[in-house]
PDB file of N, CA and C in Angstrom:
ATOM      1  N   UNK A   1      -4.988   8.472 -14.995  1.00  0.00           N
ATOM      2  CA  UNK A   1      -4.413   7.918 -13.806  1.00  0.00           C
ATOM      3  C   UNK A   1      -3.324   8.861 -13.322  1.00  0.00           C
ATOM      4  N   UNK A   2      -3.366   8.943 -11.797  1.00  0.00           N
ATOM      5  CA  UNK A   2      -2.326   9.800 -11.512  1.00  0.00           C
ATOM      6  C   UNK A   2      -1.431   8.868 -10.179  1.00  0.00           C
ATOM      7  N   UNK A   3       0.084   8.970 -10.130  1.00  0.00           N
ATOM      8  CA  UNK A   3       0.485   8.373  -9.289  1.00  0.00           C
ATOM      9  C   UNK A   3       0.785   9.342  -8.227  1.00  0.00           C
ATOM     10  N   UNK A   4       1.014   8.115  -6.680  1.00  0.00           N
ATOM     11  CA  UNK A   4       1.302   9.360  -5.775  1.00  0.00           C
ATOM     12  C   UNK A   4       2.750   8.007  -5.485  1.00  0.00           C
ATOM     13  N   UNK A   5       3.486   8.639  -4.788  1.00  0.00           N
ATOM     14  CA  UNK A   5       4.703   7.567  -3.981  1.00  0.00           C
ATOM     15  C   UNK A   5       4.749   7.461  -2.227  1.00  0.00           C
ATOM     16  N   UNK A   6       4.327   6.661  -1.811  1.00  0.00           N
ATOM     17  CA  UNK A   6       4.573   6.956  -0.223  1.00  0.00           C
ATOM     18  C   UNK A   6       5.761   6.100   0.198  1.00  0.00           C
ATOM     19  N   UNK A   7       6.847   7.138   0.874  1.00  0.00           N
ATOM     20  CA  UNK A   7       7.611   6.436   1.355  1.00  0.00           C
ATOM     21  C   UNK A   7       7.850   6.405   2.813  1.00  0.00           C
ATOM     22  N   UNK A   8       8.067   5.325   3.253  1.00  0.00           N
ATOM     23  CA  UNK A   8       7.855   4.987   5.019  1.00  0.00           C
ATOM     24  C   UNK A   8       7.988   3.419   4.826  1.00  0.00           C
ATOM     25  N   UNK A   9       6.677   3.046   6.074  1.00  0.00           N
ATOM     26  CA  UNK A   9       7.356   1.613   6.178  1.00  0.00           C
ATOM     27  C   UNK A   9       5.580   1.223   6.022  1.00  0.00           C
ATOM     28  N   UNK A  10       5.529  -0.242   5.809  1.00  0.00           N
ATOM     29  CA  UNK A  10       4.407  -0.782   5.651  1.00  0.00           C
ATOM     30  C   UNK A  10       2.548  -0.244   6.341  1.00  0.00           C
ATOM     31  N   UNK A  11       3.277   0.004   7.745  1.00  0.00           N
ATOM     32  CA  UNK A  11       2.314   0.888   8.707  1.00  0.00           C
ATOM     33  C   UNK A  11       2.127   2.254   8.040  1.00  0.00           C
ATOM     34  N   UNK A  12       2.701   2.858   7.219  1.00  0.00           N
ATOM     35  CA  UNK A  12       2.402   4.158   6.890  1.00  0.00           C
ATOM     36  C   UNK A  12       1.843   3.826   5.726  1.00  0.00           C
ATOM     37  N   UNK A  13       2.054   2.902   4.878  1.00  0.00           N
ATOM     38  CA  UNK A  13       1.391   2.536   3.474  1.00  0.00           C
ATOM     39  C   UNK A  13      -0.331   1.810   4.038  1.00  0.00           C
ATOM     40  N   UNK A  14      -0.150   1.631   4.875  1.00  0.00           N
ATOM     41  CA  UNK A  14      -1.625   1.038   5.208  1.00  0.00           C
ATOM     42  C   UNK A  14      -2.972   2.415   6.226  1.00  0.00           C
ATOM     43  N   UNK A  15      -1.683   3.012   6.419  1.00  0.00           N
ATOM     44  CA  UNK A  15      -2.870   4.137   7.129  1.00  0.00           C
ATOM     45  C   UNK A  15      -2.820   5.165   6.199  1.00  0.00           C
ATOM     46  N   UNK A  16      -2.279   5.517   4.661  1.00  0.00           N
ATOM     47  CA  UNK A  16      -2.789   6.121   3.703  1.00  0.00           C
ATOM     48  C   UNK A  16      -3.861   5.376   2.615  1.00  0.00           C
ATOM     49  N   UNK A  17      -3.550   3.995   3.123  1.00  0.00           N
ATOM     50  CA  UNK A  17      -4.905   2.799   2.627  1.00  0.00           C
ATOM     51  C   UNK A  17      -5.985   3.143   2.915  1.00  0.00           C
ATOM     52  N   UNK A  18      -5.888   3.284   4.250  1.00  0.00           N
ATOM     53  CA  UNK A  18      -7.495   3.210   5.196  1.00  0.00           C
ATOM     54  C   UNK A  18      -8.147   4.279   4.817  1.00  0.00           C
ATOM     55  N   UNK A  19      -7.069   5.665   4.247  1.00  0.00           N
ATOM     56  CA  UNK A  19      -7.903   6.987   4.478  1.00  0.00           C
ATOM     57  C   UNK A  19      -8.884   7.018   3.372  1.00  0.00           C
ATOM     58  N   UNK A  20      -7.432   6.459   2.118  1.00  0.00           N
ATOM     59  CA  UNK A  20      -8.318   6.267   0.829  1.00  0.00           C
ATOM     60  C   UNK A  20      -9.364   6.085   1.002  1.00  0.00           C
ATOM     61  N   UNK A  21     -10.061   4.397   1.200  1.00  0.00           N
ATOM     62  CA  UNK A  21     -10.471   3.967   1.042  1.00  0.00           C
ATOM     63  C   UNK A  21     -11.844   4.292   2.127  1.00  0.00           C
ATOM     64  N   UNK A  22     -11.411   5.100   3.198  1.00  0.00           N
ATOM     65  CA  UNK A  22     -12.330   5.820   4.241  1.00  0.00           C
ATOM     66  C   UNK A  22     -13.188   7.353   3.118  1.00  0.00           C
ATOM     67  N   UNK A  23     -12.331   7.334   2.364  1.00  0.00           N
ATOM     68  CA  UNK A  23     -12.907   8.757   1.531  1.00  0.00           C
ATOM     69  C   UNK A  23     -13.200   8.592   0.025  1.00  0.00           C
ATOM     70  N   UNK A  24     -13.577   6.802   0.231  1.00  0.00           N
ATOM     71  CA  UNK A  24     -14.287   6.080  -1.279  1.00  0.00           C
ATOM     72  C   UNK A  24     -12.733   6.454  -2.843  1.00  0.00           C
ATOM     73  N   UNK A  25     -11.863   6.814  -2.488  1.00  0.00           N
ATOM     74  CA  UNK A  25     -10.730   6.977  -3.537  1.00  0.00           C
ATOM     75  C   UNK A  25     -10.187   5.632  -4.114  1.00  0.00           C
ATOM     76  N   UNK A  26     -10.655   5.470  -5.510  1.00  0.00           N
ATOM     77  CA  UNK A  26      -9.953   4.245  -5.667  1.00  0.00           C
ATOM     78  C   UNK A  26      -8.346   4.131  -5.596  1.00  0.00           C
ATOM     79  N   UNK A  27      -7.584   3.247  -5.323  1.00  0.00           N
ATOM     80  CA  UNK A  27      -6.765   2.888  -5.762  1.00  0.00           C
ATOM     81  C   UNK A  27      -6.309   1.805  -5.993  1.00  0.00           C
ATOM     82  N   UNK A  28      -4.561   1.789  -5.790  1.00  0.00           N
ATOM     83  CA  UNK A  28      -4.030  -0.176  -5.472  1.00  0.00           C
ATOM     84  C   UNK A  28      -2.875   0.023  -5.472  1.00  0.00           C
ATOM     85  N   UNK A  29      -2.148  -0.895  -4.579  1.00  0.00           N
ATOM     86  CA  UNK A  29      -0.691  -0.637  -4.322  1.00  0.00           C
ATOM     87  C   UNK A  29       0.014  -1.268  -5.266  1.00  0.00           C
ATOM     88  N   UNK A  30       0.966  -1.205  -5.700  1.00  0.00           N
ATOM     89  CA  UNK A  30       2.221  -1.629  -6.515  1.00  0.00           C
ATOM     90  C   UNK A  30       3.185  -2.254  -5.977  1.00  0.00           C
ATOM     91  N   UNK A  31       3.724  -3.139  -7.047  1.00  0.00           N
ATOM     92  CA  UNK A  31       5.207  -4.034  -6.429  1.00  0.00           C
ATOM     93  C   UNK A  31       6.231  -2.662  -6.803  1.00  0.00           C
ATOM     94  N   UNK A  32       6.614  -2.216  -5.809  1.00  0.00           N
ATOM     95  CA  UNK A  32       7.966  -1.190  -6.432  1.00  0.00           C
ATOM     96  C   UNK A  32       8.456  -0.782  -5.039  1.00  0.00           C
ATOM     97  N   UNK A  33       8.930  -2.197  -4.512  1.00  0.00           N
ATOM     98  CA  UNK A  33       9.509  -1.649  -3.227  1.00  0.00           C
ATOM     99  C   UNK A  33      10.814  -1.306  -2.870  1.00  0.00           C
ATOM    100  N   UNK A  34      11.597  -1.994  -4.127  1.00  0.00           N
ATOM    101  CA  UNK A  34      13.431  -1.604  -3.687  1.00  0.00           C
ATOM    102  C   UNK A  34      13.960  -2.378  -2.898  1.00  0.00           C
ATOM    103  N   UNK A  35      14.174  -2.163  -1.773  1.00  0.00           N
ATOM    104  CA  UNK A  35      15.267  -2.870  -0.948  1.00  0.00           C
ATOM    105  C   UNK A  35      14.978  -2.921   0.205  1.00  0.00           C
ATOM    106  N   UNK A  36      13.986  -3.959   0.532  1.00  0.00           N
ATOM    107  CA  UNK A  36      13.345  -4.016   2.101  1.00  0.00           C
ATOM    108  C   UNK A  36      13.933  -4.983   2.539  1.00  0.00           C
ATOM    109  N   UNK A  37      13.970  -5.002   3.921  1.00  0.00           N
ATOM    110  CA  UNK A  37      13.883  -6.694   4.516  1.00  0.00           C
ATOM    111  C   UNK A  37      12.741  -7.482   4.244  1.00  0.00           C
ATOM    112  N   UNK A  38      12.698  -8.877   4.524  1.00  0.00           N
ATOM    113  CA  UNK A  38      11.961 -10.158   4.066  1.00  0.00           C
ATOM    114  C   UNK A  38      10.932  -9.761   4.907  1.00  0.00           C
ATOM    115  N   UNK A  39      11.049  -9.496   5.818  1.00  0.00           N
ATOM    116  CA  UNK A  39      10.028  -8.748   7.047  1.00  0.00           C
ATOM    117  C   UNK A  39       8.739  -7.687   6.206  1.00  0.00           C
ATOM    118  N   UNK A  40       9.516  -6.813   6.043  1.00  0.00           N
ATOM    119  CA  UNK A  40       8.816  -5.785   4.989  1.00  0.00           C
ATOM    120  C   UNK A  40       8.180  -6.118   3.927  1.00  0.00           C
ATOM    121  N   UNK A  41       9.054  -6.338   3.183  1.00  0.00           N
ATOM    122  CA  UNK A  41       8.476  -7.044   1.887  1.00  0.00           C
ATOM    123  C   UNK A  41       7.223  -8.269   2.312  1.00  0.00           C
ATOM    124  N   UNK A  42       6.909  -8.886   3.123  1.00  0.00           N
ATOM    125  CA  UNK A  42       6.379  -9.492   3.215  1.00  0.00           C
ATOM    126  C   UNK A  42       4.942  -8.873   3.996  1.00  0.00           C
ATOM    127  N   UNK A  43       5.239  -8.186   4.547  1.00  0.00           N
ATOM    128  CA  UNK A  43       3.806  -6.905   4.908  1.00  0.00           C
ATOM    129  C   UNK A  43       3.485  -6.158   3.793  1.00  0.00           C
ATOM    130  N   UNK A  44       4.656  -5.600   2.768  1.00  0.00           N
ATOM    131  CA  UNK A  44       3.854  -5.068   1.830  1.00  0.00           C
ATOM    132  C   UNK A  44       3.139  -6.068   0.555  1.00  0.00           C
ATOM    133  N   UNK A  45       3.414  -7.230   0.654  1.00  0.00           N
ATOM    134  CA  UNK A  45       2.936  -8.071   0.273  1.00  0.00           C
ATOM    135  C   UNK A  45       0.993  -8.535   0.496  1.00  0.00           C
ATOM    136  N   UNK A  46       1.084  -8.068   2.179  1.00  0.00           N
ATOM    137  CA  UNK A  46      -0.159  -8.337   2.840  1.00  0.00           C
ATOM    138  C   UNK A  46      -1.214  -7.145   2.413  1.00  0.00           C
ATOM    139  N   UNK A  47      -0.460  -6.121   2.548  1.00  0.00           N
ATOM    140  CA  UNK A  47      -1.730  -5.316   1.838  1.00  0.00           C
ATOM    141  C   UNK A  47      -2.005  -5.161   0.768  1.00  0.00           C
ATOM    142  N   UNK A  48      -0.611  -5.181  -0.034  1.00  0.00           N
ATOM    143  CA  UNK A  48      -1.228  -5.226  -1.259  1.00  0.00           C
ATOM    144  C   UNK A  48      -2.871  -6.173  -1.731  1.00  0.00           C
ATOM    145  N   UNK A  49      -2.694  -7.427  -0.907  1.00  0.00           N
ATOM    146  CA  UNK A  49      -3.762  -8.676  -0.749  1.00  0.00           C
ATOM    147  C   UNK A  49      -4.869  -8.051  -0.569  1.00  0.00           C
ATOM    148  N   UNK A  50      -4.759  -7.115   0.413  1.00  0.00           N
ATOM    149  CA  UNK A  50      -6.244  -7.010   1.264  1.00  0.00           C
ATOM    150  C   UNK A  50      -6.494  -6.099   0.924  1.00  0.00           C
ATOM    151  N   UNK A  51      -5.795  -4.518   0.018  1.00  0.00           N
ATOM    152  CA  UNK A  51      -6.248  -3.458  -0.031  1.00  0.00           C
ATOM    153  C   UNK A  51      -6.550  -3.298  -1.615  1.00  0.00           C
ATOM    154  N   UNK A  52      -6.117  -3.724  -2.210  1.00  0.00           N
ATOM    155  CA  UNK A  52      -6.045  -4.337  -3.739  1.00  0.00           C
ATOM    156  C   UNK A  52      -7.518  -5.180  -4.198  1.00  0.00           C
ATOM    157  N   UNK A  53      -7.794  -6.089  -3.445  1.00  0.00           N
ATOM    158  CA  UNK A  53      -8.861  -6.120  -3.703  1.00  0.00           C
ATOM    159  C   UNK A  53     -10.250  -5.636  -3.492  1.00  0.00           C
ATOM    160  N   UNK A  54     -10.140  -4.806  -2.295  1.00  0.00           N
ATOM    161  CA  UNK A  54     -11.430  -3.778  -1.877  1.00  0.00           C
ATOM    162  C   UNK A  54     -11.715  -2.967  -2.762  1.00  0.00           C
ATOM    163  N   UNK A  55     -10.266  -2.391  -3.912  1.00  0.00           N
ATOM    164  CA  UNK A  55     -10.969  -1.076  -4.811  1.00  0.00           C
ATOM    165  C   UNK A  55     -11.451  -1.517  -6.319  1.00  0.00           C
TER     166      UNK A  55
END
């Protein structure tokens, strides 16, 4: 297993999702967000949902 870290905001964690997953790469996102707003945290919450279970 190799890790990568993307840092940005939820929209940037989901369009390095799509590519993955556009170029068959497994992965899955992680709880290791730090210090977001409830806002945030709660989108990275959403993909984790939806992108987490596709791989």
């Amino acid at each position: 297993m190799a890790k990568i870290e993307i840092k940005g905001t939820p929209e940037k964690l989901e369009r390095v999702s799509i590519f993955l997953k556009t170029n068959n790469i497994e992965h899955s996102i992680i709880d290791d967000f730090g210090n977001h707003s409830v806002e945030d945290t709660e989108k990275y919450k959403a993909l984790m949902r939806k992108y987490n279970q596709l791989t």
